[in-house]
C-alpha atoms as a PDB file:
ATOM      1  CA  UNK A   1     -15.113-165.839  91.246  1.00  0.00           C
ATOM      2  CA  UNK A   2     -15.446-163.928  94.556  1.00  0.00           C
ATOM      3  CA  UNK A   3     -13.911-160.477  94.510  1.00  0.00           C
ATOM      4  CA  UNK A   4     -11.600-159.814  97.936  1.00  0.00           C
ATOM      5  CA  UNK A   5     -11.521-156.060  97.596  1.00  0.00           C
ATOM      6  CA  UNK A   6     -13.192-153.021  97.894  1.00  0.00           C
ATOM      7  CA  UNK A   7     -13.295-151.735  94.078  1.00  0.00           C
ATOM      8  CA  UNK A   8     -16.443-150.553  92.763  1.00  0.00           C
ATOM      9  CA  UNK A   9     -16.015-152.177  88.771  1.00  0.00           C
ATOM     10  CA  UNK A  10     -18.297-149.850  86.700  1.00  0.00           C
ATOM     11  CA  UNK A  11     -18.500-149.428  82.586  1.00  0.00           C
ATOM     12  CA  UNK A  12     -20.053-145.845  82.346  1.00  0.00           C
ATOM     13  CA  UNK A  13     -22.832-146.336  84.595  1.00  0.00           C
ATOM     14  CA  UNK A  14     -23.800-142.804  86.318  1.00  0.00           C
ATOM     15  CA  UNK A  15     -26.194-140.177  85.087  1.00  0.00           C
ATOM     16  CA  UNK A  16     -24.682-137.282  83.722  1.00  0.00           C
ATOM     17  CA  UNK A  17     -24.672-133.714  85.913  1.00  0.00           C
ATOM     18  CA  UNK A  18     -22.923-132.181  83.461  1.00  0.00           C
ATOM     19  CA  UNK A  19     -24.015-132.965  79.572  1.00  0.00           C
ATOM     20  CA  UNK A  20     -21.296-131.877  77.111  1.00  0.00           C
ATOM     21  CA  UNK A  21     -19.076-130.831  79.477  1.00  0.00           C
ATOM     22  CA  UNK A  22     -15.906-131.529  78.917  1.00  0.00           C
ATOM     23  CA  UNK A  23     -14.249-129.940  82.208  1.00  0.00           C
ATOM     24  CA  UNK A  24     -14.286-131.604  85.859  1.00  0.00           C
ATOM     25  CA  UNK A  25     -14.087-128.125  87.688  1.00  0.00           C
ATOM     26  CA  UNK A  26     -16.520-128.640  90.340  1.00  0.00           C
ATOM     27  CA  UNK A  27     -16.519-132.279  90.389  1.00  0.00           C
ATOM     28  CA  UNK A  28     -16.276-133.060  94.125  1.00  0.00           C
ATOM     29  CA  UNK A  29     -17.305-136.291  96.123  1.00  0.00           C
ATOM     30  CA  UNK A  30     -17.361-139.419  95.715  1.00  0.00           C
ATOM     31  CA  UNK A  31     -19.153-140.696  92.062  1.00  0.00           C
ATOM     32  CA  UNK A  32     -17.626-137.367  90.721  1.00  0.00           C
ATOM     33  CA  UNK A  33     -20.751-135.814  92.924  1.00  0.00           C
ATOM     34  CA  UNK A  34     -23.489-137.449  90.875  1.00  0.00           C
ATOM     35  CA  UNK A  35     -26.101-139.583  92.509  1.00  0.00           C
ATOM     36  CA  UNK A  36     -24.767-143.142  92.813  1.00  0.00           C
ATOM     37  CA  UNK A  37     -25.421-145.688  90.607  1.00  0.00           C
ATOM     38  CA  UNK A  38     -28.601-147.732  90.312  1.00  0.00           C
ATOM     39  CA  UNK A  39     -29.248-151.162  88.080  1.00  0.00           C
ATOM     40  CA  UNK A  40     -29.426-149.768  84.753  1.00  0.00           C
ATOM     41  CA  UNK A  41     -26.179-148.948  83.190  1.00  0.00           C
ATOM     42  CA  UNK A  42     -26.194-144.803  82.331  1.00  0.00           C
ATOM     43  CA  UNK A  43     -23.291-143.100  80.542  1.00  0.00           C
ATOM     44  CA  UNK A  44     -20.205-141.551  82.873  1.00  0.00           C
ATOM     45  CA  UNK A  45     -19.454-138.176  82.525  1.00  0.00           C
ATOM     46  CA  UNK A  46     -19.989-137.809  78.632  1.00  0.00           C
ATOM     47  CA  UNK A  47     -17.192-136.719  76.813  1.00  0.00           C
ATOM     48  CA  UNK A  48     -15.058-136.775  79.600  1.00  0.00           C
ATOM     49  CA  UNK A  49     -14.975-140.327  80.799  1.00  0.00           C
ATOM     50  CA  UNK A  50     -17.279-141.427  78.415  1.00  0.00           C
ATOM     51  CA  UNK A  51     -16.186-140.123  74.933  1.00  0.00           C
ATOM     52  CA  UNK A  52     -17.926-141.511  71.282  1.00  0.00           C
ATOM     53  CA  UNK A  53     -14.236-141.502  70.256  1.00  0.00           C
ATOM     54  CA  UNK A  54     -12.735-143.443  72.779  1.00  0.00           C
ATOM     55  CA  UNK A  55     -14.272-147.168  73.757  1.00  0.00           C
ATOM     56  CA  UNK A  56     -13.535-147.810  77.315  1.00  0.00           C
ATOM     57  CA  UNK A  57     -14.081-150.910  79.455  1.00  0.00           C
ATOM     58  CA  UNK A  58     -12.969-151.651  83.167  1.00  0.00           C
ATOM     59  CA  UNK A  59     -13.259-149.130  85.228  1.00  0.00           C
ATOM     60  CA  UNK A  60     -13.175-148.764  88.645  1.00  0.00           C
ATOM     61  CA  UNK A  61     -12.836-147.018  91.768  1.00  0.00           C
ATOM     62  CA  UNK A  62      -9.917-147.104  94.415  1.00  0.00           C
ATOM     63  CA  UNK A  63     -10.815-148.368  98.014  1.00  0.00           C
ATOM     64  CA  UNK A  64     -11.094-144.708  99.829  1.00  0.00           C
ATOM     65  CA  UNK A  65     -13.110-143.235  96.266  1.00  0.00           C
ATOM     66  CA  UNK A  66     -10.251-140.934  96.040  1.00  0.00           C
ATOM     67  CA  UNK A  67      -9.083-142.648  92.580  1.00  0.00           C
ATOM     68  CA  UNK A  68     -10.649-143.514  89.522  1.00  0.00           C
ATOM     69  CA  UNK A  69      -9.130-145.991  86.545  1.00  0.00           C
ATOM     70  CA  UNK A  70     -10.413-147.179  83.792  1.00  0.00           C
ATOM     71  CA  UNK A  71      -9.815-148.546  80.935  1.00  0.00           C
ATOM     72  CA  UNK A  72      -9.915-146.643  77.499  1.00  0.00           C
ATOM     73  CA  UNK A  73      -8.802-147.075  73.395  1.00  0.00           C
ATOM     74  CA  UNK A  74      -6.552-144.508  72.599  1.00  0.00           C
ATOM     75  CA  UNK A  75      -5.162-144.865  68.666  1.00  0.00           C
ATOM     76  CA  UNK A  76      -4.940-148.792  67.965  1.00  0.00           C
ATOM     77  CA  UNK A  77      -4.130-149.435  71.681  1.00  0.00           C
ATOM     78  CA  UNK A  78      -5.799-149.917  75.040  1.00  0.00           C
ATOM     79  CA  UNK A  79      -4.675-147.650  77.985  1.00  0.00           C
ATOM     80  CA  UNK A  80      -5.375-147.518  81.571  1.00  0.00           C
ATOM     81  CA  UNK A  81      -6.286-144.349  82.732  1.00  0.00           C
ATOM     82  CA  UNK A  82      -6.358-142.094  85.945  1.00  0.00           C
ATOM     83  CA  UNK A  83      -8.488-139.534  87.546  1.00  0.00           C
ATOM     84  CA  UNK A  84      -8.026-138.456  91.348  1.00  0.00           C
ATOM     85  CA  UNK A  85     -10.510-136.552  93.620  1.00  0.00           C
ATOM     86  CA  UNK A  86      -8.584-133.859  95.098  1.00  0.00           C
ATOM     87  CA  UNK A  87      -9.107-130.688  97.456  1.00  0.00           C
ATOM     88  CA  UNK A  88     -10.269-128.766  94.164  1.00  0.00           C
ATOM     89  CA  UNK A  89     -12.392-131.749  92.976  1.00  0.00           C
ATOM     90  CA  UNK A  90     -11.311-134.041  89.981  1.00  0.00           C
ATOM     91  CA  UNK A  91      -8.313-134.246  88.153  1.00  0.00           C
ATOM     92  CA  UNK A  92      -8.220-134.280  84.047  1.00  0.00           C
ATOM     93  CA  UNK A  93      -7.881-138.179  83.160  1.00  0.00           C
ATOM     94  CA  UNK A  94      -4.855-138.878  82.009  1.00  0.00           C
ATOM     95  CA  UNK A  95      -2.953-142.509  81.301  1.00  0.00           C
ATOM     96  CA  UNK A  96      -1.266-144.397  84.261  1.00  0.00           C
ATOM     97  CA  UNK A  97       2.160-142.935  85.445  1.00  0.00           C
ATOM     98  CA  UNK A  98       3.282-146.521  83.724  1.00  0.00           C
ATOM     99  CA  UNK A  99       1.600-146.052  80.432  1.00  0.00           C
ATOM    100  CA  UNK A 100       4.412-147.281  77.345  1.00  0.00           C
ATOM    101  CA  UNK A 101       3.156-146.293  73.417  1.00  0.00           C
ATOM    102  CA  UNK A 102       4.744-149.314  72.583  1.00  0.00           C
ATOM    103  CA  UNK A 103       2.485-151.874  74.795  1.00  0.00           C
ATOM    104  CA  UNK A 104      -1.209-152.606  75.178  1.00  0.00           C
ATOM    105  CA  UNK A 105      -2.732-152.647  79.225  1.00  0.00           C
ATOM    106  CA  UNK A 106      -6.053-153.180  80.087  1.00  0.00           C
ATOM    107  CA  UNK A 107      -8.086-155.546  81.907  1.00  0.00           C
ATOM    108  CA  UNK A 108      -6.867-154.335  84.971  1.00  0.00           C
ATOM    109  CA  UNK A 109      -8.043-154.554  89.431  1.00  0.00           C
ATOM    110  CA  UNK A 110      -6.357-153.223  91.832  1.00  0.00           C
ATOM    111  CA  UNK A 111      -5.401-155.092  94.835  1.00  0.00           C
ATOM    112  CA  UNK A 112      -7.645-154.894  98.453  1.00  0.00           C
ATOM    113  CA  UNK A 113      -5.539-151.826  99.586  1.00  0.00           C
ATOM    114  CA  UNK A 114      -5.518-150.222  96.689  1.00  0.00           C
ATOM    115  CA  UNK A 115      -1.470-150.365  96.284  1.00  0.00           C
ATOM    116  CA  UNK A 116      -0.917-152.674  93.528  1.00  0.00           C
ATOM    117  CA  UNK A 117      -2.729-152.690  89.915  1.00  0.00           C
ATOM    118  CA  UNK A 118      -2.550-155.685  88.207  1.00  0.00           C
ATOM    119  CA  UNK A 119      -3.195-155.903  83.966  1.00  0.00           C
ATOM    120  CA  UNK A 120      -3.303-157.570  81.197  1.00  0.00           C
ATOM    121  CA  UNK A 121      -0.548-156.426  78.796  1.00  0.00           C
ATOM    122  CA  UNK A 122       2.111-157.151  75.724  1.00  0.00           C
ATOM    123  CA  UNK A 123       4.829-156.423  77.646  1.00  0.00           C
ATOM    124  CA  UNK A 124       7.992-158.798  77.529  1.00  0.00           C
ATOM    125  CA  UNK A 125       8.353-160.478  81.037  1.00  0.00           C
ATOM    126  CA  UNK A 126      11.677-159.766  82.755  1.00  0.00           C
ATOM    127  CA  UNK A 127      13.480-161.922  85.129  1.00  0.00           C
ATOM    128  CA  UNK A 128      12.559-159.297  88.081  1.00  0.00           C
ATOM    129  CA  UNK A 129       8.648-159.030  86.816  1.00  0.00           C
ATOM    130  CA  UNK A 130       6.295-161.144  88.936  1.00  0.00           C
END
């Protein structure tokens, strides 16, 4: 299938600046300021993205670089998650503005200008949903 956007789809592929870090202070630029990714696939900011606690899957970065989901287990159900690059570098991930404990969303792109997420989820379909 050919992709029509401009997402980067990543799982946990850039080196690590920071090892055991758990903070993004000072995470600026665009790959969180690490060196872009290669071919091999290399762990994502350990415990911060990347966490032995926490599987995560589909991740990817908005159109401008200026946004950052992905995909991550949190108790027995998947949520979709959010970083942003700001003027003081990298927010603290935290779930989707649309995140519901009582449904499961993953599996998720966003659309070519980066307005619209589409996901998998549980969710009961509404006569307005589309």
């Amino acid at each position: 299938m050919k992709l029509l956007f401009k997402l980067i789809v990543i799982t946990c592929i850039f080196s690590v600046l920071l090892p055991g870090s758990n903070s993004l202070a000072g995470l600026k630029g665009p790959y969180f300021g690490q060196k872009a990714p290669e071919i091999r696939a290399e762990i994502l900011l350990d415990g911060i993205i990347c966490t032995p606690e926490a599987p995560q899957m589909c991740a990817g970065f908005g159109s401008e670089g200026e946004l950052f989901l992905f995909g991550r287990l949190s108790g027995e159900r998947w949520r979709i998650y959010q970083t942003r690059m700001t003027n003081h570098g990298w927010t603290v991930p935290k779930a989707v503005g649309f995140a519901d404990d009582r449904y499961i969303d993953r599996d998720f792109t966003l659309s070519p200008d980066g307005q619209i997420i589409y996901f998998g989820s549980n969710r009961p379909i509404g006569k307005n949903d589309r």
